[in-house]
PDB file of N, CA and C in Angstrom:
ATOM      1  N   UNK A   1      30.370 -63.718   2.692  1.00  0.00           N
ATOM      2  CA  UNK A   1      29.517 -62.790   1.975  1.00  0.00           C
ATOM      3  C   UNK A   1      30.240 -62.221   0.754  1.00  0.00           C
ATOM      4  N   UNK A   2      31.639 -61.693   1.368  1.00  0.00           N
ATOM      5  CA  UNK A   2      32.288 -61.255  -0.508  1.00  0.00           C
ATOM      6  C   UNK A   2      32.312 -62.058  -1.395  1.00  0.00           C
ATOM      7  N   UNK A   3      32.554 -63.532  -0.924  1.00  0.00           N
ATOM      8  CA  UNK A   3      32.699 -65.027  -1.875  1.00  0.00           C
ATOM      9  C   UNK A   3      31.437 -65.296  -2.711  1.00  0.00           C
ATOM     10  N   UNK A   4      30.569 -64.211  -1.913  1.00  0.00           N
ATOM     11  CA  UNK A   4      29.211 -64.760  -2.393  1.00  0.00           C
ATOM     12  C   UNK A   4      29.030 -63.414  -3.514  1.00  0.00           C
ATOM     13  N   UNK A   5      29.473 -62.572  -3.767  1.00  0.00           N
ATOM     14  CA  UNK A   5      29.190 -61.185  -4.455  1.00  0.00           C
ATOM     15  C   UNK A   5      30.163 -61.360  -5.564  1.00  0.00           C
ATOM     16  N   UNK A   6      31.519 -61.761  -5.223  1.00  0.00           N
ATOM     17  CA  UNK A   6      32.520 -62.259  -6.046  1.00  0.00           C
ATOM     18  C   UNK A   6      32.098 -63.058  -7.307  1.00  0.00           C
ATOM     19  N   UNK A   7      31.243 -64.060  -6.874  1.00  0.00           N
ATOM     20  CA  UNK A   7      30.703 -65.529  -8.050  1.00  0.00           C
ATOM     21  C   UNK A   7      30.030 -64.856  -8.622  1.00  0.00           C
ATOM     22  N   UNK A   8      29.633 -64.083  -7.957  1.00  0.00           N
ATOM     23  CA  UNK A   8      27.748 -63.105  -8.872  1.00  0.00           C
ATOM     24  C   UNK A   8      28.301 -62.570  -9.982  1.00  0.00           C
ATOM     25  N   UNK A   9      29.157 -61.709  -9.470  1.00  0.00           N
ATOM     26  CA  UNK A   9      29.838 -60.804 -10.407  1.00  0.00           C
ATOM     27  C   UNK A   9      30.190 -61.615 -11.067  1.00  0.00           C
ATOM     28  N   UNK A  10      31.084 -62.427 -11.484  1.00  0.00           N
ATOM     29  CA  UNK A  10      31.304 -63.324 -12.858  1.00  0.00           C
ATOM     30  C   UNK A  10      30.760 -64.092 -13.496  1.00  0.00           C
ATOM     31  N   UNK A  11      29.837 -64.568 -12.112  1.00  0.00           N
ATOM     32  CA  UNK A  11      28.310 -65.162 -13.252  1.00  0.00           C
ATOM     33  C   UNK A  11      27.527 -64.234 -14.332  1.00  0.00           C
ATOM     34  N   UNK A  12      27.828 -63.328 -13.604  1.00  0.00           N
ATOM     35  CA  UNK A  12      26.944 -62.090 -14.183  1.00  0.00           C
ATOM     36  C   UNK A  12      27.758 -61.898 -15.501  1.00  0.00           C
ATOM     37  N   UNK A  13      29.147 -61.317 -15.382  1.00  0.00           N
ATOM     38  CA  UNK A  13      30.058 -61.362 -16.734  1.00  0.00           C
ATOM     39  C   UNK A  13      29.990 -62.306 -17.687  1.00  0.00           C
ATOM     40  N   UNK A  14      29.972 -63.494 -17.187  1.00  0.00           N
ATOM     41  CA  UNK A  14      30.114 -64.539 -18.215  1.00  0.00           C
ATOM     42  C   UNK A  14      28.599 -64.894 -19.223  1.00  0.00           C
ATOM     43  N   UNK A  15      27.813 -64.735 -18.228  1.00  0.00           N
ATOM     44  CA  UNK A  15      26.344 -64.509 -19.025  1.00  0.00           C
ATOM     45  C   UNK A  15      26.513 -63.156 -20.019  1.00  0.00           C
ATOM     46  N   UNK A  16      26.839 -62.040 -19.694  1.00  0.00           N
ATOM     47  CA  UNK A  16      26.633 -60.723 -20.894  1.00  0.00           C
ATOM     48  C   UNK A  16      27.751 -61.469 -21.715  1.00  0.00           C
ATOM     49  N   UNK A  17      28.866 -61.865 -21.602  1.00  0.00           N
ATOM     50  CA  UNK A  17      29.577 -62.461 -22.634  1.00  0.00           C
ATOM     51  C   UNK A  17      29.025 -63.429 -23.289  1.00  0.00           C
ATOM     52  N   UNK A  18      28.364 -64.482 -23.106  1.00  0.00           N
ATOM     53  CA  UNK A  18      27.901 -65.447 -24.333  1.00  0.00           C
ATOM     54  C   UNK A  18      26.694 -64.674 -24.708  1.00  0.00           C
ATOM     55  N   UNK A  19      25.670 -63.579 -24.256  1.00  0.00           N
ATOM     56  CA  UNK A  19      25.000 -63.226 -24.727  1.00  0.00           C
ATOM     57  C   UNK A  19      25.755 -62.242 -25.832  1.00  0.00           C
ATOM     58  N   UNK A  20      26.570 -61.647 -25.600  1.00  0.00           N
ATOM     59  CA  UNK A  20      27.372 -60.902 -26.912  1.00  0.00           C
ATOM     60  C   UNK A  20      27.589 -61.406 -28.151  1.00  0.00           C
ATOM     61  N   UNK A  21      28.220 -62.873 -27.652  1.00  0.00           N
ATOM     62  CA  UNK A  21      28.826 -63.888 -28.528  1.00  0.00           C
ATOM     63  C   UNK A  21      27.544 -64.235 -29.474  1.00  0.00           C
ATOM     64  N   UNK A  22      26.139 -64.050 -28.709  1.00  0.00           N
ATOM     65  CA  UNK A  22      25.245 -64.974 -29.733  1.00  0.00           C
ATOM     66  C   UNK A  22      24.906 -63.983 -30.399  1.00  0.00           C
ATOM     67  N   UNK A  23      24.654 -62.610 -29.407  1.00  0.00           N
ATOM     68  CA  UNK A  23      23.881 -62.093 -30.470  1.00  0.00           C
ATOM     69  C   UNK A  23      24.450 -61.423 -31.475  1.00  0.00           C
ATOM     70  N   UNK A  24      25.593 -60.661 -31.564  1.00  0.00           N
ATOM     71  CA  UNK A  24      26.900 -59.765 -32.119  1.00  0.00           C
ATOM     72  C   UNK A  24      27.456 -60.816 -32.926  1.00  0.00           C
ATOM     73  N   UNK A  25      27.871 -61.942 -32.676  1.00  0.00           N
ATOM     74  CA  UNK A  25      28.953 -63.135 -33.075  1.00  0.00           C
ATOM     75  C   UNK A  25      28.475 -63.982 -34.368  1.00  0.00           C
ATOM     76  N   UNK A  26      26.869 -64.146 -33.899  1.00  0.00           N
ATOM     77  CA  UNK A  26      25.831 -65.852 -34.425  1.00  0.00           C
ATOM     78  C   UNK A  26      25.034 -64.693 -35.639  1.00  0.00           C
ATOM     79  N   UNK A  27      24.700 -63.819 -35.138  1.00  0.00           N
ATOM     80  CA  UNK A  27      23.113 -63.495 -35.514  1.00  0.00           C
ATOM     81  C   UNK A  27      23.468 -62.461 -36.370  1.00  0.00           C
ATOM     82  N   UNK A  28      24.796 -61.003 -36.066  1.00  0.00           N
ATOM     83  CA  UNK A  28      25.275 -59.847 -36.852  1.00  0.00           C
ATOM     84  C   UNK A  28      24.350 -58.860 -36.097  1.00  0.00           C
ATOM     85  N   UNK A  29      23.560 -59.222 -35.015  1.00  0.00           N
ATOM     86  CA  UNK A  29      22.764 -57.933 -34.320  1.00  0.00           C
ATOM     87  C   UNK A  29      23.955 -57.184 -34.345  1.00  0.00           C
ATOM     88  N   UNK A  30      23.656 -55.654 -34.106  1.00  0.00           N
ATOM     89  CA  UNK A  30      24.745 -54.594 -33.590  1.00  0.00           C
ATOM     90  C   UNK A  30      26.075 -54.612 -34.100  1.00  0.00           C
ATOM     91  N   UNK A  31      26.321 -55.091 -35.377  1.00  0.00           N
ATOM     92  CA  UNK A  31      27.167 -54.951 -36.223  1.00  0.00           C
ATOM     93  C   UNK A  31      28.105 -53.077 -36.580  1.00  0.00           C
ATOM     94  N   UNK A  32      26.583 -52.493 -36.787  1.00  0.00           N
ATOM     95  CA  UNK A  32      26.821 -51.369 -37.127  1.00  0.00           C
ATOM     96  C   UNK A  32      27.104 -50.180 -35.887  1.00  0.00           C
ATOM     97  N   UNK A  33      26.656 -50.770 -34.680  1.00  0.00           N
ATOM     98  CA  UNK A  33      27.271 -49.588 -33.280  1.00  0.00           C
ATOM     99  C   UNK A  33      28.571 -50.520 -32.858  1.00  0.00           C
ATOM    100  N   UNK A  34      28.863 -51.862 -33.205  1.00  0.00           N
ATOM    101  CA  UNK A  34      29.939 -52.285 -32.764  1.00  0.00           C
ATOM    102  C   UNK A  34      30.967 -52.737 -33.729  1.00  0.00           C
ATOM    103  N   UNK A  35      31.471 -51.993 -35.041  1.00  0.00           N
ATOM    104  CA  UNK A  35      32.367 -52.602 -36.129  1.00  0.00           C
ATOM    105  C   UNK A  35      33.444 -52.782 -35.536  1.00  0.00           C
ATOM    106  N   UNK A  36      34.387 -52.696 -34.391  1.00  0.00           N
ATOM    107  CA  UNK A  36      35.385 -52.964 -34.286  1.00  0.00           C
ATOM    108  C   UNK A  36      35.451 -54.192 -33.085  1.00  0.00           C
ATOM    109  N   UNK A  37      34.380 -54.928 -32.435  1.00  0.00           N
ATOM    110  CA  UNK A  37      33.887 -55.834 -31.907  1.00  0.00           C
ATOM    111  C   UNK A  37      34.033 -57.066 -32.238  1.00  0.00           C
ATOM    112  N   UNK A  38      32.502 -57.268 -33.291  1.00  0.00           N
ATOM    113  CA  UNK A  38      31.954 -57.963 -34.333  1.00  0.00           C
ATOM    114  C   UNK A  38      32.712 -59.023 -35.091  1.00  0.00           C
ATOM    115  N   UNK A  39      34.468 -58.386 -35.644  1.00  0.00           N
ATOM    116  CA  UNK A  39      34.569 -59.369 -36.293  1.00  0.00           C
ATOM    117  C   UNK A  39      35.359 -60.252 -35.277  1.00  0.00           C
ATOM    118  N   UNK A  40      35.582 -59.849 -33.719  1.00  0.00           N
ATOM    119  CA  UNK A  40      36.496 -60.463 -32.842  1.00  0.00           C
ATOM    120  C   UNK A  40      35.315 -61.800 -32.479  1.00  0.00           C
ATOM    121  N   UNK A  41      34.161 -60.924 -32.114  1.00  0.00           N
ATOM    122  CA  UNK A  41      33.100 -62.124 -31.761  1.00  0.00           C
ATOM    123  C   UNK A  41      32.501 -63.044 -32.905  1.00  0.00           C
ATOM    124  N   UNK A  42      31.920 -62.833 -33.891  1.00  0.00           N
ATOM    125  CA  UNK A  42      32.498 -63.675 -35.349  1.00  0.00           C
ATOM    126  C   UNK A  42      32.944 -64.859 -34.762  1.00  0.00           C
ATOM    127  N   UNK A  43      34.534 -64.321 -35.126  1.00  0.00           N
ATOM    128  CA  UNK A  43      35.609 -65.095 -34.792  1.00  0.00           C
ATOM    129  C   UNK A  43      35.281 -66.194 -33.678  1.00  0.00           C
ATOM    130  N   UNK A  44      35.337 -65.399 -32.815  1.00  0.00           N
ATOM    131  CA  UNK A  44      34.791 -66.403 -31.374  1.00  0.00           C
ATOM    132  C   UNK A  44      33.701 -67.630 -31.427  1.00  0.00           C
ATOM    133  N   UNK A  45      32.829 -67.213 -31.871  1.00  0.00           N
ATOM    134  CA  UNK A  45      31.627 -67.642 -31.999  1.00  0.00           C
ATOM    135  C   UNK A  45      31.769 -69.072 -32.840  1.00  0.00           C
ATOM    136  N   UNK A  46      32.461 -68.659 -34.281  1.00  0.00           N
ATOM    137  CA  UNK A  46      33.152 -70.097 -35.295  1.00  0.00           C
ATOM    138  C   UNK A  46      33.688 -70.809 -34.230  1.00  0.00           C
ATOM    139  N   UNK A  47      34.591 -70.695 -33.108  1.00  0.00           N
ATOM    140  CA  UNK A  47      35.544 -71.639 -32.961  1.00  0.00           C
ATOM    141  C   UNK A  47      34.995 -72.261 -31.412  1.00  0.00           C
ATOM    142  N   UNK A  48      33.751 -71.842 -30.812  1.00  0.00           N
ATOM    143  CA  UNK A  48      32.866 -72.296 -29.917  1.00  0.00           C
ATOM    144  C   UNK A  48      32.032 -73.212 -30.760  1.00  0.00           C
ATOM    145  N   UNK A  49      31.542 -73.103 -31.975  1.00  0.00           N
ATOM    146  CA  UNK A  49      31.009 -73.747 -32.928  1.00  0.00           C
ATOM    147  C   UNK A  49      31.643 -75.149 -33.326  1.00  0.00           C
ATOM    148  N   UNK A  50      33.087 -75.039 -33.772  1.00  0.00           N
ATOM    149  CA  UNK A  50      33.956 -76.152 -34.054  1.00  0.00           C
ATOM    150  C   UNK A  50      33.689 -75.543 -35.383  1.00  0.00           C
ATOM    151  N   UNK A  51      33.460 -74.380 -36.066  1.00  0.00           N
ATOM    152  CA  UNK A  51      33.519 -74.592 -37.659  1.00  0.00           C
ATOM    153  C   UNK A  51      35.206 -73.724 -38.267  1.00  0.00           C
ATOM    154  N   UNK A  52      35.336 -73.599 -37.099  1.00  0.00           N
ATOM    155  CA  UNK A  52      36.924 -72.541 -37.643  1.00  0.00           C
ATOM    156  C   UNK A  52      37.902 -73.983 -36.649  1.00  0.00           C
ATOM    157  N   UNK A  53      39.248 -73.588 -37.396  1.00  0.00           N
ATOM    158  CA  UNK A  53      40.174 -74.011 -37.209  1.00  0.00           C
ATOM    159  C   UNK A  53      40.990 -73.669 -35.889  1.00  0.00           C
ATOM    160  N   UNK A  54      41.569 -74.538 -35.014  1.00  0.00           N
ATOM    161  CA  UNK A  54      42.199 -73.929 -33.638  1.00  0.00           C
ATOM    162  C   UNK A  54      43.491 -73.392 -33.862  1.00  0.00           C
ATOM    163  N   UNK A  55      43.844 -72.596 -33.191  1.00  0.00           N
ATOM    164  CA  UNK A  55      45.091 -71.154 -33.080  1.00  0.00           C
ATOM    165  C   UNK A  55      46.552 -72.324 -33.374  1.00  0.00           C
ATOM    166  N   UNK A  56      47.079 -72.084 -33.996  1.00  0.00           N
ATOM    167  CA  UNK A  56      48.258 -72.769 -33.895  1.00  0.00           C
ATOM    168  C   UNK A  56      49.016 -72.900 -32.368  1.00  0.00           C
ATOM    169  N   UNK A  57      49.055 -72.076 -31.746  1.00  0.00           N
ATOM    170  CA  UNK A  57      49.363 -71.847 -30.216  1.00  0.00           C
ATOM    171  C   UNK A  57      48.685 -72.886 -29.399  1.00  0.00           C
ATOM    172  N   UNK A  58      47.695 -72.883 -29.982  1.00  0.00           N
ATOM    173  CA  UNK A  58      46.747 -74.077 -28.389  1.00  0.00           C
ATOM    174  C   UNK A  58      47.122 -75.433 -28.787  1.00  0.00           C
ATOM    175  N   UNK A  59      47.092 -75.545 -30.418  1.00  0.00           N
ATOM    176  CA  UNK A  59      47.509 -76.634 -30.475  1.00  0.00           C
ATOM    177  C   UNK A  59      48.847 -76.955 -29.805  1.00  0.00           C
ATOM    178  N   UNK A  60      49.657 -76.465 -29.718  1.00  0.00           N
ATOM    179  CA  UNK A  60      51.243 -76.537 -29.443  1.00  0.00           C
ATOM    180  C   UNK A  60      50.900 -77.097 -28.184  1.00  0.00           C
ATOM    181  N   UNK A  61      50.138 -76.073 -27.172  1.00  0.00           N
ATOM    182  CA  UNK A  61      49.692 -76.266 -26.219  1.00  0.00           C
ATOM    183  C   UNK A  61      49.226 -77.878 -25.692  1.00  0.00           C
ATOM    184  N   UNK A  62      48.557 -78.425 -26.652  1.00  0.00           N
ATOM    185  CA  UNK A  62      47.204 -79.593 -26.276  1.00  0.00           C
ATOM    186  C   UNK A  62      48.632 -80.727 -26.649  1.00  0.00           C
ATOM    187  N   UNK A  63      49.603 -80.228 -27.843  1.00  0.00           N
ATOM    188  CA  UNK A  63      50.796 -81.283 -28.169  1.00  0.00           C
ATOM    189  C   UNK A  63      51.784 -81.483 -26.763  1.00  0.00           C
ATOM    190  N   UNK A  64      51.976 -80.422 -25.918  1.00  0.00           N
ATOM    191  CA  UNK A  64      52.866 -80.337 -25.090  1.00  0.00           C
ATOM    192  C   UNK A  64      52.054 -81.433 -23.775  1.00  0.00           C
ATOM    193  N   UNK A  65      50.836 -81.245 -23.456  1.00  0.00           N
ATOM    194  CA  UNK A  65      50.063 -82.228 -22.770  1.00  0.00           C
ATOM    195  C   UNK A  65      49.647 -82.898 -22.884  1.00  0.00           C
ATOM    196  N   UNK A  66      50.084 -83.588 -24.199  1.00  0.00           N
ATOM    197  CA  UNK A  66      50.177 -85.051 -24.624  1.00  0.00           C
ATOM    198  C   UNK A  66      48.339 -85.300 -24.622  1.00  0.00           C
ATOM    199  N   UNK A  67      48.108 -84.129 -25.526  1.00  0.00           N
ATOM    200  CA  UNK A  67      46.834 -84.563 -25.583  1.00  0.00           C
ATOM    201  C   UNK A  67      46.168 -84.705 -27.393  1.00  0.00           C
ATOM    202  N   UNK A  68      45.356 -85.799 -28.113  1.00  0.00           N
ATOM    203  CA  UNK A  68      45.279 -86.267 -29.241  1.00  0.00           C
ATOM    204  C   UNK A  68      44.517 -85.354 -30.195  1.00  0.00           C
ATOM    205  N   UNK A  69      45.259 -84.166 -30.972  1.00  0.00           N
ATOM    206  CA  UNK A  69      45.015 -83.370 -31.207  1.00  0.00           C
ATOM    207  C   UNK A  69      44.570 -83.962 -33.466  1.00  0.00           C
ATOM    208  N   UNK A  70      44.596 -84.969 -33.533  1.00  0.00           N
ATOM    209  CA  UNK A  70      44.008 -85.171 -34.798  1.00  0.00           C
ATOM    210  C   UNK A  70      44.964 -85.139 -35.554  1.00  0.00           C
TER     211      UNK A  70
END
């Protein structure tokens, strides 16, 4: 039963998070009650997109696991 309340709960999180992402991130809803948010989800949003560039770090990352990073 907790295993089962446990998943909820992060199903539940992970849904208000991409809903943030689209609407705050994609769209600029709630820009103005959330300015210190906004440009984190922005951000986010480009690189779920593929239109921003990946973190120098992950790459290091994807190089270390010998994985074909372009």
């Amino acid at each position: 039963m907790t295993a089962i309340v446990v998943a909820s709960l992060l199903l539940l999180a992970l849904i208000v998070a991409i809903v943030g992402v689209v609407v705050i991130g994609l769209e600029g809803r709630g820009v103005a009650r959330l300015p210190r948010l906004a440009p984190r989800l922005r951000r986010a949003a480009r690189h779920l997109n593929g239109e921003a560039t990946p973190p120098p770090a992950f790459l290091r990352l994807l190089r270390r696991l010998h994985v074909d990073v372009g």
